[in-house]
C-alpha atoms as a PDB file:
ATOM      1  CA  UNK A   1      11.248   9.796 -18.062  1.00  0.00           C
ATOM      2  CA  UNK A   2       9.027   6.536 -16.648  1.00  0.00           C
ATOM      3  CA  UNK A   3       5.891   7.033 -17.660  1.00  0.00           C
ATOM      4  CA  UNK A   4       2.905   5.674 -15.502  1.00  0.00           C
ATOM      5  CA  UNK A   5       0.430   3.403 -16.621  1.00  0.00           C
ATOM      6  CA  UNK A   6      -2.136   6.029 -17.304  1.00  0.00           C
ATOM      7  CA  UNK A   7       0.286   8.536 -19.166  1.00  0.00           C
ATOM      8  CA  UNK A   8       0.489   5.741 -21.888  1.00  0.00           C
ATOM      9  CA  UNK A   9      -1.657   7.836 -24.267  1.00  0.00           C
ATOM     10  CA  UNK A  10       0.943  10.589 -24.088  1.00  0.00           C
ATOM     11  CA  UNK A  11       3.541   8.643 -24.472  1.00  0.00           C
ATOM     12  CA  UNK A  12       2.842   7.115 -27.548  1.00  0.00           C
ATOM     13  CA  UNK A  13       1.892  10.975 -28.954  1.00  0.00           C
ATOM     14  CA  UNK A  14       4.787  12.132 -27.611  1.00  0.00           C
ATOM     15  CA  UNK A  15       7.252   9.668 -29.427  1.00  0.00           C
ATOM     16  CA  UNK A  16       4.600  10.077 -32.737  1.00  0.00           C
ATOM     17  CA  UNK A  17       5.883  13.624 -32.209  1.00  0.00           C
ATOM     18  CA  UNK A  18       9.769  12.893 -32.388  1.00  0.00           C
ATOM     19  CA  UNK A  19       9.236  11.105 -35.159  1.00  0.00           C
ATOM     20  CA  UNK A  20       7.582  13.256 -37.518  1.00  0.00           C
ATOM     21  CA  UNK A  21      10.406  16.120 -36.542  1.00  0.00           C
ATOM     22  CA  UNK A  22      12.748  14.019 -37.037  1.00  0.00           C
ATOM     23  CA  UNK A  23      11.391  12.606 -40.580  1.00  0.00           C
ATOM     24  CA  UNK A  24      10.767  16.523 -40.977  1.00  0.00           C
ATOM     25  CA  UNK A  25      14.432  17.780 -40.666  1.00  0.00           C
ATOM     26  CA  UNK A  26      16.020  14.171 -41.895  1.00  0.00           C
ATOM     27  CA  UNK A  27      14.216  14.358 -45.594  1.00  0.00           C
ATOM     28  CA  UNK A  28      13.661  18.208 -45.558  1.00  0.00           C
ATOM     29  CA  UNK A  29       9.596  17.616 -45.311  1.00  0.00           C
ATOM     30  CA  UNK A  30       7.301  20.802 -44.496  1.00  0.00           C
ATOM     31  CA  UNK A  31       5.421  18.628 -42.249  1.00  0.00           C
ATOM     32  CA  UNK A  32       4.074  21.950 -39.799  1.00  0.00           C
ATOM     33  CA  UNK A  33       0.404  20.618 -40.338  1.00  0.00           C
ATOM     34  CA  UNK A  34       0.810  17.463 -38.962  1.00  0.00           C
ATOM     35  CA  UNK A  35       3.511  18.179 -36.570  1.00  0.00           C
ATOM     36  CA  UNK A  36       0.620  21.048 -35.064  1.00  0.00           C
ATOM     37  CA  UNK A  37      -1.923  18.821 -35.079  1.00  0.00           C
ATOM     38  CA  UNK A  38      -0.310  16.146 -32.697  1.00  0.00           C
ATOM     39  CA  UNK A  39       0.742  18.862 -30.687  1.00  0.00           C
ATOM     40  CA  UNK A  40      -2.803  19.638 -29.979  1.00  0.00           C
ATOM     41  CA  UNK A  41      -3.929  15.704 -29.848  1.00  0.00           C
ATOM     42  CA  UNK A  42      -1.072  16.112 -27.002  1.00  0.00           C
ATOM     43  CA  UNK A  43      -2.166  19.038 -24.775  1.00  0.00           C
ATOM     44  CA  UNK A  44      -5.429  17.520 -25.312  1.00  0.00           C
ATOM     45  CA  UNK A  45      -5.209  14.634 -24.182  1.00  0.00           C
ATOM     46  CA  UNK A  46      -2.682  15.649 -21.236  1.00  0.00           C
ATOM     47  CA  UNK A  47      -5.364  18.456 -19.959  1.00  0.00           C
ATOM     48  CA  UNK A  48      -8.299  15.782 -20.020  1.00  0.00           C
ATOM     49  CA  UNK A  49      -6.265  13.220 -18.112  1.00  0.00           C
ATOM     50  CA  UNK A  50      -5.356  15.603 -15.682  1.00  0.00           C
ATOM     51  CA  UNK A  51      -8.706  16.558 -14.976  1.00  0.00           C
ATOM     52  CA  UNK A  52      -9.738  12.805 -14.628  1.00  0.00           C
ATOM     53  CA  UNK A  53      -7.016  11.797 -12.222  1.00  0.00           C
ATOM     54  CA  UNK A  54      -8.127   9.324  -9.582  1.00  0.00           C
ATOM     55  CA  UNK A  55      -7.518   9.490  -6.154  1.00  0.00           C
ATOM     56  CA  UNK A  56      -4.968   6.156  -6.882  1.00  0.00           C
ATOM     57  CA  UNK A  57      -3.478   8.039  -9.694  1.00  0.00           C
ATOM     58  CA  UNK A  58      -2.490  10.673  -7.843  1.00  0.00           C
ATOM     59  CA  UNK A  59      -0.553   8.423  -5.337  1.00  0.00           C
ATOM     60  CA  UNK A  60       1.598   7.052  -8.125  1.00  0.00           C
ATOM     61  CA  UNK A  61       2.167  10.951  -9.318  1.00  0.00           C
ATOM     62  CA  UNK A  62       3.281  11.834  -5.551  1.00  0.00           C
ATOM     63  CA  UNK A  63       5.094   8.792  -5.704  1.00  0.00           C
ATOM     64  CA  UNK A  64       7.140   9.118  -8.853  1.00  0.00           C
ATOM     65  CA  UNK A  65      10.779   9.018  -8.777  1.00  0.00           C
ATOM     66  CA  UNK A  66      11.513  12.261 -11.688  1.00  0.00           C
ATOM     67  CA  UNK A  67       9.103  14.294  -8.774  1.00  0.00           C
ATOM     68  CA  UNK A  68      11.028  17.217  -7.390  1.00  0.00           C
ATOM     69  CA  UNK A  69      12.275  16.403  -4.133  1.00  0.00           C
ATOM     70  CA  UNK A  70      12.594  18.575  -1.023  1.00  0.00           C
ATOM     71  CA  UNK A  71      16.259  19.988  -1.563  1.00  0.00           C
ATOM     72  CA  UNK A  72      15.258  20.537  -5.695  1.00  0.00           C
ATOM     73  CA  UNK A  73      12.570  23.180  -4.153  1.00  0.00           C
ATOM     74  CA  UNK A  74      15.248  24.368  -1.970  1.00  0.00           C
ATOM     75  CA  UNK A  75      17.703  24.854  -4.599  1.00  0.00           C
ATOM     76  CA  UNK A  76      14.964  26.127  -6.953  1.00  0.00           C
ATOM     77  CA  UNK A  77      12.775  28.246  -5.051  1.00  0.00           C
ATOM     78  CA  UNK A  78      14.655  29.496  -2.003  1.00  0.00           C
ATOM     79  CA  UNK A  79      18.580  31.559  -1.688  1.00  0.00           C
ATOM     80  CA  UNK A  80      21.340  31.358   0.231  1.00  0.00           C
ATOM     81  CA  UNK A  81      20.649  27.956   1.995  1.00  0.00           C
ATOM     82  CA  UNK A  82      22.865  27.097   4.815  1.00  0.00           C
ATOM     83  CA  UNK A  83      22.619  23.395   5.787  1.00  0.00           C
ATOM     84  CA  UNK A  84      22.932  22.880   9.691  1.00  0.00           C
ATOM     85  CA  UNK A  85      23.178  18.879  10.853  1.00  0.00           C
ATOM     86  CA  UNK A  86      22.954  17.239  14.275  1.00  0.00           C
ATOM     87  CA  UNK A  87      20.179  16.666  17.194  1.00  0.00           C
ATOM     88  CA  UNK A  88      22.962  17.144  19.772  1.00  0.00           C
ATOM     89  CA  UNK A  89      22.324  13.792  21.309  1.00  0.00           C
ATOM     90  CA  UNK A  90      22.584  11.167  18.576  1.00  0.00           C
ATOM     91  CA  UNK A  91      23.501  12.016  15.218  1.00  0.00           C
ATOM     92  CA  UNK A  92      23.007  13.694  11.805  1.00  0.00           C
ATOM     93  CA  UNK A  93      19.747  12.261  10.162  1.00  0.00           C
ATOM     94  CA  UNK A  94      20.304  12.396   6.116  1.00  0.00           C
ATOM     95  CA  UNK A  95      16.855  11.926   5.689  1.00  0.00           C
ATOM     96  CA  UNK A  96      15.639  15.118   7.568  1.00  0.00           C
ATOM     97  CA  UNK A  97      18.007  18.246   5.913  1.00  0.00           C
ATOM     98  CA  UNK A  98      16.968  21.192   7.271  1.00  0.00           C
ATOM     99  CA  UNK A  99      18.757  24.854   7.611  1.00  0.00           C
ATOM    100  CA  UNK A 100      18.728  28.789   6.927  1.00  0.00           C
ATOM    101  CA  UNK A 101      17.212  30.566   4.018  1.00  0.00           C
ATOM    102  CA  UNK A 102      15.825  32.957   2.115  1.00  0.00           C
ATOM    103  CA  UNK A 103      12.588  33.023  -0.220  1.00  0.00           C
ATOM    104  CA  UNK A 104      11.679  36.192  -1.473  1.00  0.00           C
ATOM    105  CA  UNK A 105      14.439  38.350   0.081  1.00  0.00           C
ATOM    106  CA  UNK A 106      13.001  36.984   3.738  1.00  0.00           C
ATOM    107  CA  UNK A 107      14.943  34.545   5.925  1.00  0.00           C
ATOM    108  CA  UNK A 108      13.130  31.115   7.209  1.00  0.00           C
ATOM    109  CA  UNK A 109      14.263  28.240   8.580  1.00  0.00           C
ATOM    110  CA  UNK A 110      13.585  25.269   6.223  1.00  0.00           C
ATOM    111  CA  UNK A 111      13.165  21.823   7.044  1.00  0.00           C
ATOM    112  CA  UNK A 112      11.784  18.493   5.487  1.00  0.00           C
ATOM    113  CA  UNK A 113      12.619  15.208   4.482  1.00  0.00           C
ATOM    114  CA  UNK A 114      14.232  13.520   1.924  1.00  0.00           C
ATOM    115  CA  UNK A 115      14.075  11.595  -0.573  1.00  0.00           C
ATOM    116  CA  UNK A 116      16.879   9.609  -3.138  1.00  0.00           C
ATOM    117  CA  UNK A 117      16.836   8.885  -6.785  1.00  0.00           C
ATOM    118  CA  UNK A 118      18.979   6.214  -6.927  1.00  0.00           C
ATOM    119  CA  UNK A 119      20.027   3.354  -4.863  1.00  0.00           C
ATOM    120  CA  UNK A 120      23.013   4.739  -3.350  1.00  0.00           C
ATOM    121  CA  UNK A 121      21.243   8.097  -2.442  1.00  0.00           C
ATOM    122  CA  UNK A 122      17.659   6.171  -1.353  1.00  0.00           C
ATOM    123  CA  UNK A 123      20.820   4.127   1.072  1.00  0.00           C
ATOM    124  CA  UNK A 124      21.967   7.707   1.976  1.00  0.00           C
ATOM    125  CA  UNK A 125      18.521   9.624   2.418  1.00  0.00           C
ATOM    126  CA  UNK A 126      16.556   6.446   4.278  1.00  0.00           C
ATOM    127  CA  UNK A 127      14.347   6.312   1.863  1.00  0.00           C
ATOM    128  CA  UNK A 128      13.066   9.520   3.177  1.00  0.00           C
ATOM    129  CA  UNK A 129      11.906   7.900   6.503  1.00  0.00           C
ATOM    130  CA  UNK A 130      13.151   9.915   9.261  1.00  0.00           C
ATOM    131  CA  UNK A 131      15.108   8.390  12.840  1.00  0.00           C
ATOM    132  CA  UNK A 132      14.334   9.918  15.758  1.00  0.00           C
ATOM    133  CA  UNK A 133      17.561  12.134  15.135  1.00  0.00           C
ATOM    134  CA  UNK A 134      15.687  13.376  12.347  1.00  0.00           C
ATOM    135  CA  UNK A 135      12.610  14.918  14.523  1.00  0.00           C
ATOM    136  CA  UNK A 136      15.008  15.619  16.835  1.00  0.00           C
ATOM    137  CA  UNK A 137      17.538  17.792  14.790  1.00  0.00           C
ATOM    138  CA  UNK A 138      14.105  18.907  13.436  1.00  0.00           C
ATOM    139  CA  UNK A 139      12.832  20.402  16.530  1.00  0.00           C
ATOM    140  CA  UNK A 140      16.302  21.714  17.523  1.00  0.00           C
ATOM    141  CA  UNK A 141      16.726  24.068  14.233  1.00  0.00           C
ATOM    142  CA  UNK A 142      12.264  25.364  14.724  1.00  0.00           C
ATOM    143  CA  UNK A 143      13.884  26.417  18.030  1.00  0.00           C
ATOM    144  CA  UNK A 144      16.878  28.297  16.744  1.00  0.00           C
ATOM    145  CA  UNK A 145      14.416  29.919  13.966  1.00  0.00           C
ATOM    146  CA  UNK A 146      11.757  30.966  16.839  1.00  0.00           C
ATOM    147  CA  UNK A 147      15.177  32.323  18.760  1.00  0.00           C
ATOM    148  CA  UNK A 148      16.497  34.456  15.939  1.00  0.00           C
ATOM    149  CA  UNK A 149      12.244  34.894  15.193  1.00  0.00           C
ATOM    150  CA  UNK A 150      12.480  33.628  11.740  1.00  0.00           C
ATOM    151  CA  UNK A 151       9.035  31.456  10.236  1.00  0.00           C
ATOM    152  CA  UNK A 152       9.521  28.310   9.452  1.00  0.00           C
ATOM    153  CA  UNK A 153       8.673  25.873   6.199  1.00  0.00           C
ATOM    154  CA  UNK A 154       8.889  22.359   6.481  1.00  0.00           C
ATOM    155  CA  UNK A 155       8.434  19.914   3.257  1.00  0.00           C
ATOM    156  CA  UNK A 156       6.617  17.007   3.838  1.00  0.00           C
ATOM    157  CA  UNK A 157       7.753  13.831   1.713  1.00  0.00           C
ATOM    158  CA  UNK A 158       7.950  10.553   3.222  1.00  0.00           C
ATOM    159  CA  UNK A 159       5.718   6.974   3.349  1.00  0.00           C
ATOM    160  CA  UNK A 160       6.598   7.328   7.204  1.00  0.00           C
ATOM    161  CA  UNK A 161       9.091   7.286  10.016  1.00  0.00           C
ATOM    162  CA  UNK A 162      11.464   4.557  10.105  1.00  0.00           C
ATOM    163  CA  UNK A 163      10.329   1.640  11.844  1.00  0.00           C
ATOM    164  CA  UNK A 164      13.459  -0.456  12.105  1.00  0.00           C
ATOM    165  CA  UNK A 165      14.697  -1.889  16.144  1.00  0.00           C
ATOM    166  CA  UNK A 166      16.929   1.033  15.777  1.00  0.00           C
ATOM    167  CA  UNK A 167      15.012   3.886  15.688  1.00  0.00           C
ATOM    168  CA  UNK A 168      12.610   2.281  18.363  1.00  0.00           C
ATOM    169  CA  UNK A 169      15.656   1.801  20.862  1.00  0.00           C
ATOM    170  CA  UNK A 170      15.999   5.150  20.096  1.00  0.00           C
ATOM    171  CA  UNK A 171      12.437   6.286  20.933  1.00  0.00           C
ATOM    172  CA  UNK A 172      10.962   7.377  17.939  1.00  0.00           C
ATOM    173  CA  UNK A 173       7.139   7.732  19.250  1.00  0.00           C
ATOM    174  CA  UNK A 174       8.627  10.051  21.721  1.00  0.00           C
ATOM    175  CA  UNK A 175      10.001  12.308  19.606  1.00  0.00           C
ATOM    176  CA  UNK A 176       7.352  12.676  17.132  1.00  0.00           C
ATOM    177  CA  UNK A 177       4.984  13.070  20.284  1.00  0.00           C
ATOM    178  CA  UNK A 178       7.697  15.494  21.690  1.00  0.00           C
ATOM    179  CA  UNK A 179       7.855  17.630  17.789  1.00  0.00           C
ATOM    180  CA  UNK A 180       3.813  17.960  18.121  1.00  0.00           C
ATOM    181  CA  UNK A 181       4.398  19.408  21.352  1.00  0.00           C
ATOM    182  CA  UNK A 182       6.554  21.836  21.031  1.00  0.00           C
ATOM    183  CA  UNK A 183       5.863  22.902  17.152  1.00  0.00           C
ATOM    184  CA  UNK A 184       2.240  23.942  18.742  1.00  0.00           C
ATOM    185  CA  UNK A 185       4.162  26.284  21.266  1.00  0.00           C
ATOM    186  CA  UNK A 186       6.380  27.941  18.457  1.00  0.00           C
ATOM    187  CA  UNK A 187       5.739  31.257  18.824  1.00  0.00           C
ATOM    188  CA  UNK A 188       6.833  31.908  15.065  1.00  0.00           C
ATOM    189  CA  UNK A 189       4.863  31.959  12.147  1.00  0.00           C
ATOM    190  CA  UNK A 190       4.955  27.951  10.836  1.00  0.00           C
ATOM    191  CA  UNK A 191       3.864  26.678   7.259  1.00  0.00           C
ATOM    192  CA  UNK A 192       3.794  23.230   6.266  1.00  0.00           C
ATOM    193  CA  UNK A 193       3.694  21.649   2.752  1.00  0.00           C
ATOM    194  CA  UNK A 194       3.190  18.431   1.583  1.00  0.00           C
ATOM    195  CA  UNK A 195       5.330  17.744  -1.361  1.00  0.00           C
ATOM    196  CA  UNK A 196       4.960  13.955  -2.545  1.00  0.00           C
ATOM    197  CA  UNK A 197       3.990  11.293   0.173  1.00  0.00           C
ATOM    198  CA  UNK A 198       2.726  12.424   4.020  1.00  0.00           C
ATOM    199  CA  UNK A 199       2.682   9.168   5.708  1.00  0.00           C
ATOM    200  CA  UNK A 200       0.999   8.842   9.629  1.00  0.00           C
ATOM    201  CA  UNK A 201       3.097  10.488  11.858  1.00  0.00           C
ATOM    202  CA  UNK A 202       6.214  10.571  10.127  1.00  0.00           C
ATOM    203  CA  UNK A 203       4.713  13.867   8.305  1.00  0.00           C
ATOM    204  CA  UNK A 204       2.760  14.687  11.390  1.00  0.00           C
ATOM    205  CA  UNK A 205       6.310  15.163  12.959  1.00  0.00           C
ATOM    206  CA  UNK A 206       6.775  18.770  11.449  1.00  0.00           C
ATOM    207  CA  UNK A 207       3.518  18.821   9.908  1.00  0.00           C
ATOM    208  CA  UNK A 208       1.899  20.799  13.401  1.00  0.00           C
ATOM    209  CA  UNK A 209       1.537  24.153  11.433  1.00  0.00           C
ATOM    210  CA  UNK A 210      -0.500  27.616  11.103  1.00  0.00           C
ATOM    211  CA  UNK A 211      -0.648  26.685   7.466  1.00  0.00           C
ATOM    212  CA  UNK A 212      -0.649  23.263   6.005  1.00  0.00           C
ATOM    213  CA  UNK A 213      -0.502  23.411   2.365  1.00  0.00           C
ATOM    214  CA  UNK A 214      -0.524  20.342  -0.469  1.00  0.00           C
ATOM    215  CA  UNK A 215       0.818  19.851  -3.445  1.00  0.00           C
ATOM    216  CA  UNK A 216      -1.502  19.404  -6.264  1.00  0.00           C
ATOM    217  CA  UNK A 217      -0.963  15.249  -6.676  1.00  0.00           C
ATOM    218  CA  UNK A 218       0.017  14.869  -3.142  1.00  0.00           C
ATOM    219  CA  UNK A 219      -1.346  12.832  -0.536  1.00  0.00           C
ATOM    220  CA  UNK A 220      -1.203  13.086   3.322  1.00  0.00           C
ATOM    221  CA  UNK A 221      -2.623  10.200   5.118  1.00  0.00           C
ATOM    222  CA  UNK A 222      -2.340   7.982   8.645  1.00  0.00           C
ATOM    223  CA  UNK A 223      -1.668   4.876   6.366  1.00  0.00           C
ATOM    224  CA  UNK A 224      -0.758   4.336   3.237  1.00  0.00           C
ATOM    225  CA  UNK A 225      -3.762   2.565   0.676  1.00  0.00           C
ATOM    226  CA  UNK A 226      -1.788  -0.788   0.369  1.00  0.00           C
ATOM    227  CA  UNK A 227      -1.842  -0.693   4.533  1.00  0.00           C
ATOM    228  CA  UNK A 228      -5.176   0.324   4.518  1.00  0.00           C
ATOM    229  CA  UNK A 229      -6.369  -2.480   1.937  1.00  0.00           C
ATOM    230  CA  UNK A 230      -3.514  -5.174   3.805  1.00  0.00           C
ATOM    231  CA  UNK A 231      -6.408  -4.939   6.885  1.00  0.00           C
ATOM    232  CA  UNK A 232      -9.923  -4.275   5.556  1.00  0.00           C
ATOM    233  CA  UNK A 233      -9.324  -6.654   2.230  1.00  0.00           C
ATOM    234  CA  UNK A 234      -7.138  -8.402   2.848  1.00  0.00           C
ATOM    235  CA  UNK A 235      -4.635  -7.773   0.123  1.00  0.00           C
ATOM    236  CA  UNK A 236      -3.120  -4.915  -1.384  1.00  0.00           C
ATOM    237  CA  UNK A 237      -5.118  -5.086  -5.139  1.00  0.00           C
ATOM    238  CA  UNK A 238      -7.507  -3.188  -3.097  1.00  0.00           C
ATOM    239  CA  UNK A 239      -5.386  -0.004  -2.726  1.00  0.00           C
ATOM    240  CA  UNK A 240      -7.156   2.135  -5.416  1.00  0.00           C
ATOM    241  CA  UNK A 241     -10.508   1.241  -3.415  1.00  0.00           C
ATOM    242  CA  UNK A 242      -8.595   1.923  -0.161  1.00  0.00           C
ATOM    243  CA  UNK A 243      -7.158   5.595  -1.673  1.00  0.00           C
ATOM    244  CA  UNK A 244     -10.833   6.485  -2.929  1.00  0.00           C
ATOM    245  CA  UNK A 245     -12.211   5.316   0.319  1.00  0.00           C
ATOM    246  CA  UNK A 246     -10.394   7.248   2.812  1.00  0.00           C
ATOM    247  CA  UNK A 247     -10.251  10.294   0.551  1.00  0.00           C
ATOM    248  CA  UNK A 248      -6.345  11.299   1.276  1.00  0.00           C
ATOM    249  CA  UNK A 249      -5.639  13.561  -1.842  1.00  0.00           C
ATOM    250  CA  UNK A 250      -5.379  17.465  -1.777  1.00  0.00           C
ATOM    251  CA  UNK A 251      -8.919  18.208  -3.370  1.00  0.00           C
ATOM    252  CA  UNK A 252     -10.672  16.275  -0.631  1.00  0.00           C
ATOM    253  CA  UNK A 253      -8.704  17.145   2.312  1.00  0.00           C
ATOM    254  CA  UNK A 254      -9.187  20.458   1.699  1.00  0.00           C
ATOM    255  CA  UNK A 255     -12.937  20.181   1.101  1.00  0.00           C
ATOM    256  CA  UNK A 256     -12.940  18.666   5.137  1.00  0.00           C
ATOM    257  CA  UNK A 257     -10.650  21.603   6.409  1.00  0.00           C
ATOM    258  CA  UNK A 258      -7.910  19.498   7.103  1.00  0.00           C
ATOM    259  CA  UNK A 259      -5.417  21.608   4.704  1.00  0.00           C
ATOM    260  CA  UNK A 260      -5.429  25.421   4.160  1.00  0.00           C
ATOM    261  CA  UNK A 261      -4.407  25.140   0.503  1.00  0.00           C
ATOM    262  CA  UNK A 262      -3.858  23.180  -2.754  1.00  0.00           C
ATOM    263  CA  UNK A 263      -0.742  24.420  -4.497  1.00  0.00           C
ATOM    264  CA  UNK A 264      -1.822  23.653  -8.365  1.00  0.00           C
ATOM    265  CA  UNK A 265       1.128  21.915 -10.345  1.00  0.00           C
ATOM    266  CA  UNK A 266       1.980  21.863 -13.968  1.00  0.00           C
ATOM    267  CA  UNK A 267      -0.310  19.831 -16.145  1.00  0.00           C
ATOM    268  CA  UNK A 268       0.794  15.713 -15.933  1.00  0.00           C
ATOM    269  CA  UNK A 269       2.456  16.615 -12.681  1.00  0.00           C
ATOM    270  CA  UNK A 270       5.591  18.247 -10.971  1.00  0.00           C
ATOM    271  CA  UNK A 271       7.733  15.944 -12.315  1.00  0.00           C
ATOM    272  CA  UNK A 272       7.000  17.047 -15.814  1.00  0.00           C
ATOM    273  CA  UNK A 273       8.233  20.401 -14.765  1.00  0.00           C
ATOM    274  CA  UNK A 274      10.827  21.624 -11.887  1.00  0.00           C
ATOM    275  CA  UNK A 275      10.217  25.118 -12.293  1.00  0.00           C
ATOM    276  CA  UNK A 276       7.129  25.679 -12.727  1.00  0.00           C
ATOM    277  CA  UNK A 277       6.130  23.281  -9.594  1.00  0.00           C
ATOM    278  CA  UNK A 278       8.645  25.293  -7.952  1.00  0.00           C
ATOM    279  CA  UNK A 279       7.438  28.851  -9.099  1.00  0.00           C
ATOM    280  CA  UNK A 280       3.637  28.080  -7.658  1.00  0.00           C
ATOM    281  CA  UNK A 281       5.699  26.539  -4.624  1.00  0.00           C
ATOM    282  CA  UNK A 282       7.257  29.798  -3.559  1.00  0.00           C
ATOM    283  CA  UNK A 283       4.464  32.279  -4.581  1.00  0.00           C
ATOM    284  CA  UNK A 284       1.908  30.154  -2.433  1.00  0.00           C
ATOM    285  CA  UNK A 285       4.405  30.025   0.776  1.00  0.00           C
ATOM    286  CA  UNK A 286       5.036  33.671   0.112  1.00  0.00           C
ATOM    287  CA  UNK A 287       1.424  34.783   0.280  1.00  0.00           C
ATOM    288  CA  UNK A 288       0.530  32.717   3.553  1.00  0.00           C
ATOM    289  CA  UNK A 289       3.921  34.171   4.569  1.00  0.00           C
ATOM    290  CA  UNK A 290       1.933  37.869   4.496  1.00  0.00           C
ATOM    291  CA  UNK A 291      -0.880  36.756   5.733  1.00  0.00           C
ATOM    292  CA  UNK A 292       0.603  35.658   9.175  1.00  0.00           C
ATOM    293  CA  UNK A 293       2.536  38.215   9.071  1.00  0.00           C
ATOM    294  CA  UNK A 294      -0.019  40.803  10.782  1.00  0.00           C
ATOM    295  CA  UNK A 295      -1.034  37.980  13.761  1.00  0.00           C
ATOM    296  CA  UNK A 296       0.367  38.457  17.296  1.00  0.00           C
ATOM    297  CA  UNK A 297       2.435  36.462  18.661  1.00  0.00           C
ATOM    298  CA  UNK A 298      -0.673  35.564  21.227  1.00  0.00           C
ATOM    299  CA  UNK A 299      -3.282  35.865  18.234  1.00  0.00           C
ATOM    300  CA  UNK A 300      -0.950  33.311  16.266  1.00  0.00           C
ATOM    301  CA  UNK A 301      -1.080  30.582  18.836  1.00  0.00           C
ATOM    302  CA  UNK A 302      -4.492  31.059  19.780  1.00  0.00           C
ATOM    303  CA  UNK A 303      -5.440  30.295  16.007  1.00  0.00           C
ATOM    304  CA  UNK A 304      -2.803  27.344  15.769  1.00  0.00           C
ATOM    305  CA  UNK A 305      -4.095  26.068  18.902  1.00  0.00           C
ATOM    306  CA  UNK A 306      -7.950  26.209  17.526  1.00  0.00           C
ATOM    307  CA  UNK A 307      -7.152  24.709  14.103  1.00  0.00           C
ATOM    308  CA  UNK A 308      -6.160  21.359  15.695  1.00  0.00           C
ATOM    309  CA  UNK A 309      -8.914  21.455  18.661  1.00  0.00           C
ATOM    310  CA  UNK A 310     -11.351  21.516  15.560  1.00  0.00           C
ATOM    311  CA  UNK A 311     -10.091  18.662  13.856  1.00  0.00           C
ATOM    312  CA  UNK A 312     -12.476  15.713  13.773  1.00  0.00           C
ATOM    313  CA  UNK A 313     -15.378  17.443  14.800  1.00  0.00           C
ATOM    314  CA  UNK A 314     -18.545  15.708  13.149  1.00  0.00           C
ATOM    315  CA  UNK A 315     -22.184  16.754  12.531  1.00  0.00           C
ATOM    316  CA  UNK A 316     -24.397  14.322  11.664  1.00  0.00           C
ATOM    317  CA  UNK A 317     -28.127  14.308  10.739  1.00  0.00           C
ATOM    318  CA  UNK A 318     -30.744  15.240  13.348  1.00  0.00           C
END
């Protein structure tokens, strides 16, 4: 697995670790002192760099290419998934799978974007940045969900929409614009969860939800740090300032009351562990699940309406 240039320390314990079980089994060595001790060293010293993460560090976690992607929680954490493809005026979008499922014995419609691990699959997937035939076929499926009244979960992972001549012949501001629009109207329970990267209004594109929930080493953001420090700096070194700065990262967000909730991941990061990201994944979609459950239909988009009015509002100091 790539390991970032803060995970050093564990990497070097971790191959200290191979090598005393292998020198262990090789020579036929009881070496179950040492062996425990650099276990511990290791949990150590992966707990207190977790705890010590910077809001830059946690960009390169969301960013990292062994993260689980949006069809590894769909494989991992929902059943029965039933791709649909198609905005009915364009094209298929590979970058924006979407289609029916079931979490918990409950059907939903699930959408999101993304990503590839490989050249021939980032080629494939975009890159995870949406066309307009992405928000499009996005929009299309909340509507058959809010038909057959089933919620709906999208998974938010992507530096943006695609800006290419393309996709603006195409009209991508419109149909972002047209996706915040309409997901406000759903009348279906909606939950939104940033997975990796939520980049300006390529996440806000599905991101209009009754629940928005984050990843543990996610970030959700109008620009990306190396954008933000391109324009006030003047050069992209300046990204960790820029991340710090415009505080972007789960923990923060959520302290403003721009997120509902910060779904915690396994120590070092999701990538260190499918599952288990996974697991807290579905049990935190499953709770917010019940708790919309008992809204109205009115009471539902009365509260999704007043979540967004309240966004931005600022006290300051008499």
């Amino acid at each position: 697995m790539t390991a970032l240039d803060f995970e050093t320390p564990v990497l070097e314990l971790e191959r200290e670790l191979v090598k005393l079980r292998a020198q262990s089994a090789t020579q036929n060595i009881d070496m179950s002192a040492e062996i425990l001790m650099i276990e511990n060293e290791l949990a150590a010293t992966r707990a207190r760099i977790h705890d010590q993460l910077t809001p830059w560090q946690r960009v390169q976690i969301a960013r990292h290419s062994n993260r689980p992607f949006m069809l590894d929680y769909v494989s991992l954490a929902f059943t029965d998934f039933c791709e649909m493809h198609g905005d009915r005026h364009i094209g298929d979008d590979s970058a924006m799978p979407g289609g029916f499922a079931r979490m918990g014995g409950q059907r939903v419609m699930v959408i999101g974007h993304q990503k590839g691990r490989d050249t021939k699959e980032n080629l494939k997937r975009n890159f995870g940045c949406s066309h307009p035939e992405g928000y499009r076929k996005a929009i299309r499926l909340m509507k058959l969900a809010e038909k057959f009244s089933l919620p709906v979960i999208t998974l938010i992972d992507t530096p943006g929409a695609f800006p290419g001549i393309g996709a603006e012949e195409r009209n991508i501001a419109e149909a972002i614009a047209y996706n915040l629009r309409e997901m406000m109207l759903l009348k279906v329970p909606v939950i939104a969860v940033v997975l990796g990267e939520g980049g300006s209004g390529g996440a806000l594109g599905i991101g209009v939800a009754d629940r928005v929930l984050m990843l543990e080493n996610a970030y959700y953001s109008v620009i990306s740090p190396e954008g933000c420090a391109a324009i006030l700096w003047k050069h992209r070194k300046h990204a960790p300032e820029a991340a710090e700065a415009m505080k972007i990262v789960a923990p923060d967000l959520q302290r403003l009351g721009l997120i509902d909730d910060v779904i915690p991941e396994p120590v070092g990061g999701a990538h260190h562990d499918h599952q288990a990201a996974a697991d807290a994944f579905r049990d935190a979609i499953l709770r917010h699940l019940g708790e919309l459950s008992v809204y109205s239909t009115e009471e539902l988009l009365e509260a999704r309406y007043s979540k967004f009015r309240h966004f931005g509002e600022w006290q300051g100091k008499e």
